[in-house]
PDB file of N, CA and C in Angstrom:
ATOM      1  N   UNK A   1       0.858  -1.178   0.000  1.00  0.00           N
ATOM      2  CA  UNK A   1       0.000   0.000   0.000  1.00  0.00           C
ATOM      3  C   UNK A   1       0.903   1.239   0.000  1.00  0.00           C
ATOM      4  N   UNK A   2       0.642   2.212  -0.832  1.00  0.00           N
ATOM      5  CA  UNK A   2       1.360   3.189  -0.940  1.00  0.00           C
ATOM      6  C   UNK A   2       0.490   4.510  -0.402  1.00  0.00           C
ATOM      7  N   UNK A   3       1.503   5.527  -0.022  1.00  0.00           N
ATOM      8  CA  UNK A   3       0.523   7.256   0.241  1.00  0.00           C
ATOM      9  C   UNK A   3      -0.432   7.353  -0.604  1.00  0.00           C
ATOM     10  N   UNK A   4       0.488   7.464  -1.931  1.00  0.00           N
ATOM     11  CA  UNK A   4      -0.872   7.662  -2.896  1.00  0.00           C
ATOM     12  C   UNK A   4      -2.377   7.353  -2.754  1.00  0.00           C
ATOM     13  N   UNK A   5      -2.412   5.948  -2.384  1.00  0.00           N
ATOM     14  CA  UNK A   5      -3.723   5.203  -2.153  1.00  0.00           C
ATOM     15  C   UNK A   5      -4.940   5.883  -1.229  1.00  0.00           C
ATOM     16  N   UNK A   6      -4.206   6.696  -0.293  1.00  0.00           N
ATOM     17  CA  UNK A   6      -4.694   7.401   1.051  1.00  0.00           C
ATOM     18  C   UNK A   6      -4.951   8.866   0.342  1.00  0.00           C
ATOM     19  N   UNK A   7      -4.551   9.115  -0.813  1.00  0.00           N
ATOM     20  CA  UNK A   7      -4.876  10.957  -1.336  1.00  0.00           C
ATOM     21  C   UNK A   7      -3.511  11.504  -0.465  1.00  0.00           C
ATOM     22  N   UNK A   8      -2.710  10.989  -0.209  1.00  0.00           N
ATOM     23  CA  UNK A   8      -0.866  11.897   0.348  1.00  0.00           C
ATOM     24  C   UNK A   8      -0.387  12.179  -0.846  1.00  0.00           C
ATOM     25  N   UNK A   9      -0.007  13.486  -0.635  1.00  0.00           N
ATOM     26  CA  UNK A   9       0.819  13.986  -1.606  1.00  0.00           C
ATOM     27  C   UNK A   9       0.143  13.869  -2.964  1.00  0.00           C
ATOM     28  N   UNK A  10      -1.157  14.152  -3.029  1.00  0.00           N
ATOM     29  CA  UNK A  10      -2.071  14.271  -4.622  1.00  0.00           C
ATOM     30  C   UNK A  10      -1.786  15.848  -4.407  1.00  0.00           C
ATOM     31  N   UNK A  11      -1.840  16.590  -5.179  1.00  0.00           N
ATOM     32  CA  UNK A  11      -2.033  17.868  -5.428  1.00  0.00           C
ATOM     33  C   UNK A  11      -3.514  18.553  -5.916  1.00  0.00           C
ATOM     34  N   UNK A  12      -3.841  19.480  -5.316  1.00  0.00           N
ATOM     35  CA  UNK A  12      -4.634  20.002  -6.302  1.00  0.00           C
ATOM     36  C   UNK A  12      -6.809  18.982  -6.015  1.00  0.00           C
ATOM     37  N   UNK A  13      -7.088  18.805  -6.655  1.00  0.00           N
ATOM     38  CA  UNK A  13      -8.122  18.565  -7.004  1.00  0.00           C
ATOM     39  C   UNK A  13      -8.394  16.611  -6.636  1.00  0.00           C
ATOM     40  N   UNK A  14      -7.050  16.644  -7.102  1.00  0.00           N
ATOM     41  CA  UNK A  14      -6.621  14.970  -7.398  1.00  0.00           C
ATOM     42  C   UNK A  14      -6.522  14.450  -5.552  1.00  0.00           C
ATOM     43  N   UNK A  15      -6.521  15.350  -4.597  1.00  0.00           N
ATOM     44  CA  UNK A  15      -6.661  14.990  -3.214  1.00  0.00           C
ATOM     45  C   UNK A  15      -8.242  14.439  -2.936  1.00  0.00           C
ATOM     46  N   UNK A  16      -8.524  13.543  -2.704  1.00  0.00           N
ATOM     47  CA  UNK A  16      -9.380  12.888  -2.669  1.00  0.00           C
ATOM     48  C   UNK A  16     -10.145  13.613  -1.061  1.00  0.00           C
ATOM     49  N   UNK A  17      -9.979  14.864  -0.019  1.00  0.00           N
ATOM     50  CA  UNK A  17     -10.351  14.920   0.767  1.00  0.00           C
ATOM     51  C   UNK A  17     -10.254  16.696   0.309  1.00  0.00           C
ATOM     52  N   UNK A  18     -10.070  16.883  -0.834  1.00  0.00           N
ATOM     53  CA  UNK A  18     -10.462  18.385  -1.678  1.00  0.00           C
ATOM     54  C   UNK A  18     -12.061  18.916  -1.794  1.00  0.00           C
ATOM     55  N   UNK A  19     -12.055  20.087  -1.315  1.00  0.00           N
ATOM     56  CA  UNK A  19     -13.209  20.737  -1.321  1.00  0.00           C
ATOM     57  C   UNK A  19     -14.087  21.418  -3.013  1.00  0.00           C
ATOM     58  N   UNK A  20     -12.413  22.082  -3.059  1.00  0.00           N
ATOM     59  CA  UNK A  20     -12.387  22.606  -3.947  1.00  0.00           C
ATOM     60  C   UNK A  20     -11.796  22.135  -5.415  1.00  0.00           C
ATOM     61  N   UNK A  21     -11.859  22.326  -6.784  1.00  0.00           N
ATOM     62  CA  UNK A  21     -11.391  22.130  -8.109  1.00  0.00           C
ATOM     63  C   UNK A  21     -10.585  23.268  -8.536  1.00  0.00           C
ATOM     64  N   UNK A  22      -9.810  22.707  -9.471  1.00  0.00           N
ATOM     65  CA  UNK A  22      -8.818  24.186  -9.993  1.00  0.00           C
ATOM     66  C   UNK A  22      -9.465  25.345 -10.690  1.00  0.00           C
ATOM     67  N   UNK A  23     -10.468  25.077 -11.345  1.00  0.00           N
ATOM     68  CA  UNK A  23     -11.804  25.787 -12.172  1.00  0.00           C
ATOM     69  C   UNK A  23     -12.319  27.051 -10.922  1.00  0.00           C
ATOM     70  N   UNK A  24     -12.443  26.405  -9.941  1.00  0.00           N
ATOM     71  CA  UNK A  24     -12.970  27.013  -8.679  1.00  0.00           C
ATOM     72  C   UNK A  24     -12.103  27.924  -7.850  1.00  0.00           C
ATOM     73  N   UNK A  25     -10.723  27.104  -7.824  1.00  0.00           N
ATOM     74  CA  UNK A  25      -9.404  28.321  -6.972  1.00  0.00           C
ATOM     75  C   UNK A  25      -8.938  29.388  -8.202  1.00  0.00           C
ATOM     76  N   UNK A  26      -9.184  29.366  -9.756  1.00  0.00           N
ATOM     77  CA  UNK A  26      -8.668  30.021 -10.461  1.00  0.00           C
ATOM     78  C   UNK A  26     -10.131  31.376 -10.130  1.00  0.00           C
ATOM     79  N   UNK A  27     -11.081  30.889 -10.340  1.00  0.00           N
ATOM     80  CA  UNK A  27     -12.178  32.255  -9.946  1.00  0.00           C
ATOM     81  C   UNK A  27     -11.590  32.242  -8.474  1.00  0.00           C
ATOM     82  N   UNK A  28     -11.611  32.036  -7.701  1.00  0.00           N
ATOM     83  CA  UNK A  28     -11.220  32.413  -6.011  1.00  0.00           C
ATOM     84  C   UNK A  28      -9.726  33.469  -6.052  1.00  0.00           C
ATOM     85  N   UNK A  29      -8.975  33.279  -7.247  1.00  0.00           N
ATOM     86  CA  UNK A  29      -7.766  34.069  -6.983  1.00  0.00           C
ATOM     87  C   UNK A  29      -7.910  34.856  -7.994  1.00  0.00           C
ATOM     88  N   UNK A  30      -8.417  34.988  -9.301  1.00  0.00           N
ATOM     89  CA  UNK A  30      -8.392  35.526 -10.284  1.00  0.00           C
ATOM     90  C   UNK A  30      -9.387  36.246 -11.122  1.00  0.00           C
ATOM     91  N   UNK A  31     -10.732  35.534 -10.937  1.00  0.00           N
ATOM     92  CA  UNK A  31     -12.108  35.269 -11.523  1.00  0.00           C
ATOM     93  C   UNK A  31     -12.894  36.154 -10.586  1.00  0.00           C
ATOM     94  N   UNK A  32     -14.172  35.664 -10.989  1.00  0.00           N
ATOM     95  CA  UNK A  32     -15.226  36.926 -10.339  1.00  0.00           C
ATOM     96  C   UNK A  32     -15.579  36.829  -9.446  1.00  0.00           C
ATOM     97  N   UNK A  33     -14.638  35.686  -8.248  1.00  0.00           N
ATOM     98  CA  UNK A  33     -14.738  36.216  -6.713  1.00  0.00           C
ATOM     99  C   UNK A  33     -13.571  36.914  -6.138  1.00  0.00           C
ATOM    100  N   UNK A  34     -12.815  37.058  -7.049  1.00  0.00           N
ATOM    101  CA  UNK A  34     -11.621  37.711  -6.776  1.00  0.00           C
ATOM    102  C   UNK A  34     -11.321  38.796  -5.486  1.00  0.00           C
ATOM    103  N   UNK A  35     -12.785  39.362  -6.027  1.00  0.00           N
ATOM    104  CA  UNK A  35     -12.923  41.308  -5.838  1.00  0.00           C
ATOM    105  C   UNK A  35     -13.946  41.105  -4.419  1.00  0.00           C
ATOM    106  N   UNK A  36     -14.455  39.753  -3.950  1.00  0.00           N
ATOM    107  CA  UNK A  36     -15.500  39.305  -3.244  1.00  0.00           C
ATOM    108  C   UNK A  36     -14.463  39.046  -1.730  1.00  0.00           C
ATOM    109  N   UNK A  37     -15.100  39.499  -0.629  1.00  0.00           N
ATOM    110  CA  UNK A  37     -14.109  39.255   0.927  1.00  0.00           C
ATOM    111  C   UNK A  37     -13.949  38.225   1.006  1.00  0.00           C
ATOM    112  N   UNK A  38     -12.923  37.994   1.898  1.00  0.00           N
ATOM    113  CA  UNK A  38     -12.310  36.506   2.038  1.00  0.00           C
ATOM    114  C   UNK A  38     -13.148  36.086   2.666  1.00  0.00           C
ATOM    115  N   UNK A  39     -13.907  36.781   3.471  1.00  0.00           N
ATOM    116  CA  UNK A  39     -14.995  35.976   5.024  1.00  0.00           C
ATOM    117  C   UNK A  39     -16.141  35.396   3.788  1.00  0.00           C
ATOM    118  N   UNK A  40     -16.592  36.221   3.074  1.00  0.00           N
ATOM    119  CA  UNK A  40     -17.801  35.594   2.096  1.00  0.00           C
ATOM    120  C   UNK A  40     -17.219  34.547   1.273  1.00  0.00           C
ATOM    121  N   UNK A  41     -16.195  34.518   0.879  1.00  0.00           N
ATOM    122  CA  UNK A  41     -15.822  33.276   0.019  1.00  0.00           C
ATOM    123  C   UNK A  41     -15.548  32.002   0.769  1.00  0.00           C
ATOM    124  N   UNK A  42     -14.751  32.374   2.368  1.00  0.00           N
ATOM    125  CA  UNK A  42     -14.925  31.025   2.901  1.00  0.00           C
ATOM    126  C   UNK A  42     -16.365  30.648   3.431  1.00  0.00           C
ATOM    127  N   UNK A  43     -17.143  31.294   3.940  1.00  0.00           N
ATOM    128  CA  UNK A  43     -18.583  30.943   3.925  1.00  0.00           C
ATOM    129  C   UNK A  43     -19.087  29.824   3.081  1.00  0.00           C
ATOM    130  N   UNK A  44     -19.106  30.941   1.700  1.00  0.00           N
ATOM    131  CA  UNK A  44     -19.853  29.969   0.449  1.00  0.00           C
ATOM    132  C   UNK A  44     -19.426  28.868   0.393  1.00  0.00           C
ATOM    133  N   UNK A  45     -18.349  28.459   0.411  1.00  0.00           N
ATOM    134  CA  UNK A  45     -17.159  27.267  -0.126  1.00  0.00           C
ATOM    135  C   UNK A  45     -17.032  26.297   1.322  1.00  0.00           C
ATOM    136  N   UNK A  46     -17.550  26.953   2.144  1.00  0.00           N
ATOM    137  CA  UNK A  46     -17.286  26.400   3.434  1.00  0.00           C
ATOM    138  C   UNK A  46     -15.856  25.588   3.407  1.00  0.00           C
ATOM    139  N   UNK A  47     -14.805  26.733   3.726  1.00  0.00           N
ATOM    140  CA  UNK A  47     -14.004  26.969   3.674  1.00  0.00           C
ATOM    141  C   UNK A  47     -13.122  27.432   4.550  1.00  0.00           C
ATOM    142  N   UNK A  48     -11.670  27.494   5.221  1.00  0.00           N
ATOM    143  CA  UNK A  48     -11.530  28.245   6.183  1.00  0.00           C
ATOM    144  C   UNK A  48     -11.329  29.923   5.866  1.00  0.00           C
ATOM    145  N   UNK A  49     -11.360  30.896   6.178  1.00  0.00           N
ATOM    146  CA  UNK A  49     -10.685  32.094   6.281  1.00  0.00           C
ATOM    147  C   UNK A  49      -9.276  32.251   5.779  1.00  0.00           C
ATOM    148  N   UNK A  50      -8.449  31.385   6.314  1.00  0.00           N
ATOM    149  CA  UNK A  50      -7.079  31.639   6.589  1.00  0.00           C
ATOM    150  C   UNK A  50      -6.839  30.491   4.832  1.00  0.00           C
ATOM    151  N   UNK A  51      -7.717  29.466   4.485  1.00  0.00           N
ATOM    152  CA  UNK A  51      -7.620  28.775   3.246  1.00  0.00           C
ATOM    153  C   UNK A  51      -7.467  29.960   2.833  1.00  0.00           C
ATOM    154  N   UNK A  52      -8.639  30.797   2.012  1.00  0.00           N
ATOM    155  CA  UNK A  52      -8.711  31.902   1.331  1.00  0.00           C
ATOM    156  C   UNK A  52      -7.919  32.621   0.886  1.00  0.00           C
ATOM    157  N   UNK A  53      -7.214  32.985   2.300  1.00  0.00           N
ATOM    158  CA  UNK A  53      -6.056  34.481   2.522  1.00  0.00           C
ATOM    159  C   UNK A  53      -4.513  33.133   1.406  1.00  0.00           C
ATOM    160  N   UNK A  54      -4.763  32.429   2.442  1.00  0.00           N
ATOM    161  CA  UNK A  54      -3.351  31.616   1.377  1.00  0.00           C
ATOM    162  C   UNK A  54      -3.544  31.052  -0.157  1.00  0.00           C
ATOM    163  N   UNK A  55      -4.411  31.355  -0.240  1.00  0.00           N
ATOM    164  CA  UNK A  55      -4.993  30.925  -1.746  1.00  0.00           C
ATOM    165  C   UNK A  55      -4.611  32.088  -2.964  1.00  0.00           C
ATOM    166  N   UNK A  56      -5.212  33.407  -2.056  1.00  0.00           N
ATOM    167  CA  UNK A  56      -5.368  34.726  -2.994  1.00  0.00           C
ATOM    168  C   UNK A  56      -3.436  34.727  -2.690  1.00  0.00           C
ATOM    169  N   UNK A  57      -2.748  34.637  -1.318  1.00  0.00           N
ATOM    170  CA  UNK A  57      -1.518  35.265  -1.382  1.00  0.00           C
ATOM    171  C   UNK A  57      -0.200  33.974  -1.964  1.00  0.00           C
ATOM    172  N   UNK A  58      -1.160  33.059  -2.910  1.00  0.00           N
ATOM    173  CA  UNK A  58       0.157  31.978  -3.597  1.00  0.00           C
ATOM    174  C   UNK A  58       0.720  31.142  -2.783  1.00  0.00           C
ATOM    175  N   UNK A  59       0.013  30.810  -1.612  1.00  0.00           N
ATOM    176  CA  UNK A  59       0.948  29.841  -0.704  1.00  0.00           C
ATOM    177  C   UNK A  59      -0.128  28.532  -0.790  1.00  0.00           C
ATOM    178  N   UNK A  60      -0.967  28.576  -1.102  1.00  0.00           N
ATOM    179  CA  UNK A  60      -1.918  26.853  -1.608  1.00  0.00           C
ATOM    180  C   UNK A  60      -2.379  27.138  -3.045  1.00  0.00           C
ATOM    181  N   UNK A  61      -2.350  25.791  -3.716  1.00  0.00           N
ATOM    182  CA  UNK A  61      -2.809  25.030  -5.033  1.00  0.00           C
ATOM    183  C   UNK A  61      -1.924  26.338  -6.052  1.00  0.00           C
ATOM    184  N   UNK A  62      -0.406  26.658  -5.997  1.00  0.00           N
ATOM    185  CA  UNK A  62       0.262  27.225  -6.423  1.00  0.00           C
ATOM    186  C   UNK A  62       0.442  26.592  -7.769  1.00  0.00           C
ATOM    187  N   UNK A  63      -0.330  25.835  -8.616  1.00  0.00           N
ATOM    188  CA  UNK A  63      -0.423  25.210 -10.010  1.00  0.00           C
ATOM    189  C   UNK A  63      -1.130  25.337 -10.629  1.00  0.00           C
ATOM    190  N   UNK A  64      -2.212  26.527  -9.896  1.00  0.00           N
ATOM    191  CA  UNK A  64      -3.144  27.530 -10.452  1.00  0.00           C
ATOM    192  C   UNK A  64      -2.913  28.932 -10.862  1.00  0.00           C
ATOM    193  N   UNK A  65      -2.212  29.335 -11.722  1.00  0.00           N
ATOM    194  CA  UNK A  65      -1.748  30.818 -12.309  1.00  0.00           C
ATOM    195  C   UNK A  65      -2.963  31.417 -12.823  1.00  0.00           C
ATOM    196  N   UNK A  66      -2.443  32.827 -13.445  1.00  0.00           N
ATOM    197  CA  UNK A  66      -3.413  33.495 -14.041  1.00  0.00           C
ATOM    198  C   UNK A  66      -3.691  33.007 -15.788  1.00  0.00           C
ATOM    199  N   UNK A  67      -2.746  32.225 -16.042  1.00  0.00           N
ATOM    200  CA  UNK A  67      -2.530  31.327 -17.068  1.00  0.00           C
ATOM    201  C   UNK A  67      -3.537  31.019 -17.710  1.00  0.00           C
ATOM    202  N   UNK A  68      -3.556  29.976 -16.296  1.00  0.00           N
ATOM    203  CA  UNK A  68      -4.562  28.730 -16.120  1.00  0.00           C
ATOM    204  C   UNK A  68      -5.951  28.947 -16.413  1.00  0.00           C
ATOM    205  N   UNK A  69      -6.713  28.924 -17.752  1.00  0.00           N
ATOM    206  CA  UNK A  69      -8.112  28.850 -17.926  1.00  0.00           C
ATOM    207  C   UNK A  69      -9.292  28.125 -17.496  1.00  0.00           C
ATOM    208  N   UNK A  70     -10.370  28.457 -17.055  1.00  0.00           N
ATOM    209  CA  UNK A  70     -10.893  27.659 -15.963  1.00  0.00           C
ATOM    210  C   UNK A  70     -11.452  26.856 -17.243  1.00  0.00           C
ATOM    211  N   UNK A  71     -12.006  25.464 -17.482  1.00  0.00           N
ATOM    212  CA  UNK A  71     -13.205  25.321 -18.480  1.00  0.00           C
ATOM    213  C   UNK A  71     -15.012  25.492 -18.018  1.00  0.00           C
ATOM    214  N   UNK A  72     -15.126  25.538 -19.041  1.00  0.00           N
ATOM    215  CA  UNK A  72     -16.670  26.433 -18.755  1.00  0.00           C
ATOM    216  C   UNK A  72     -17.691  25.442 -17.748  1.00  0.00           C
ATOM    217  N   UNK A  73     -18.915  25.877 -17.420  1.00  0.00           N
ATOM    218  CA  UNK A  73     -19.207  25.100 -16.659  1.00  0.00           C
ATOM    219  C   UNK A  73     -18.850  24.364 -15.312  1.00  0.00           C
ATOM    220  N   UNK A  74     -17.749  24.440 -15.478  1.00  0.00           N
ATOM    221  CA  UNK A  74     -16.800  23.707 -14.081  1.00  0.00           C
ATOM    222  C   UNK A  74     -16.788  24.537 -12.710  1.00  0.00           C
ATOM    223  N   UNK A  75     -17.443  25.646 -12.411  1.00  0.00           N
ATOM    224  CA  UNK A  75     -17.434  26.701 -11.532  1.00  0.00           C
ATOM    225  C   UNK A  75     -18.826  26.553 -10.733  1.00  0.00           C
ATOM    226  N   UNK A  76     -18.096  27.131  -9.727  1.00  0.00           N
ATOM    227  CA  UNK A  76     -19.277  26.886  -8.542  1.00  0.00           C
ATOM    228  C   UNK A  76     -20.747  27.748  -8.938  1.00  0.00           C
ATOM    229  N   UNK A  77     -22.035  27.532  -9.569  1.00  0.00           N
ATOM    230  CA  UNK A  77     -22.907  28.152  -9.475  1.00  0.00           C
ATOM    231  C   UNK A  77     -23.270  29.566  -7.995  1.00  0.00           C
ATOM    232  N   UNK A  78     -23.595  30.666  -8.402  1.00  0.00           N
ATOM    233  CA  UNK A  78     -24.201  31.572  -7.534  1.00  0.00           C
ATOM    234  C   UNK A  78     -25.706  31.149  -6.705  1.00  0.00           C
TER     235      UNK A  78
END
């Protein structure tokens, strides 16, 4: 049995105990919750606060750039 099997060391989406999708942290850092408070985004997402703040400031799912195009549909409905 390996980490892998358990979601250790998956990155990203591929963590099997992930809330969130890359479609979803690219609007959270970039997209049209960008401009939205951190307290309302961890709410919605039920999420922590402090997730948020490290999300918008590049210290989690750092394989999400401004690059990175979300595909359509894949985003959290309002």
């Amino acid at each position: 049995m390996t980490y892998y099997s358990f979601g250790i060391n998956q990155t990203g989406s591929k963590n099997r105990m992930a809330k969130l999708t890359e479609p979803l942290v690219w609007e959270i850092k970039f997209g049209k919750y960008a401009k939205k408070p951190a307290e309302w985004v961890s709410r919605k997402f039920e999420i922590s606060l402090v997730h948020v703040k490290q999300l918008r400031a590049g210290k989690r799912w750092q394989h999400v750039t401004i690059d990175y195009l979300p595909q359509r549909g894949t985003s959290a409905s309002n």
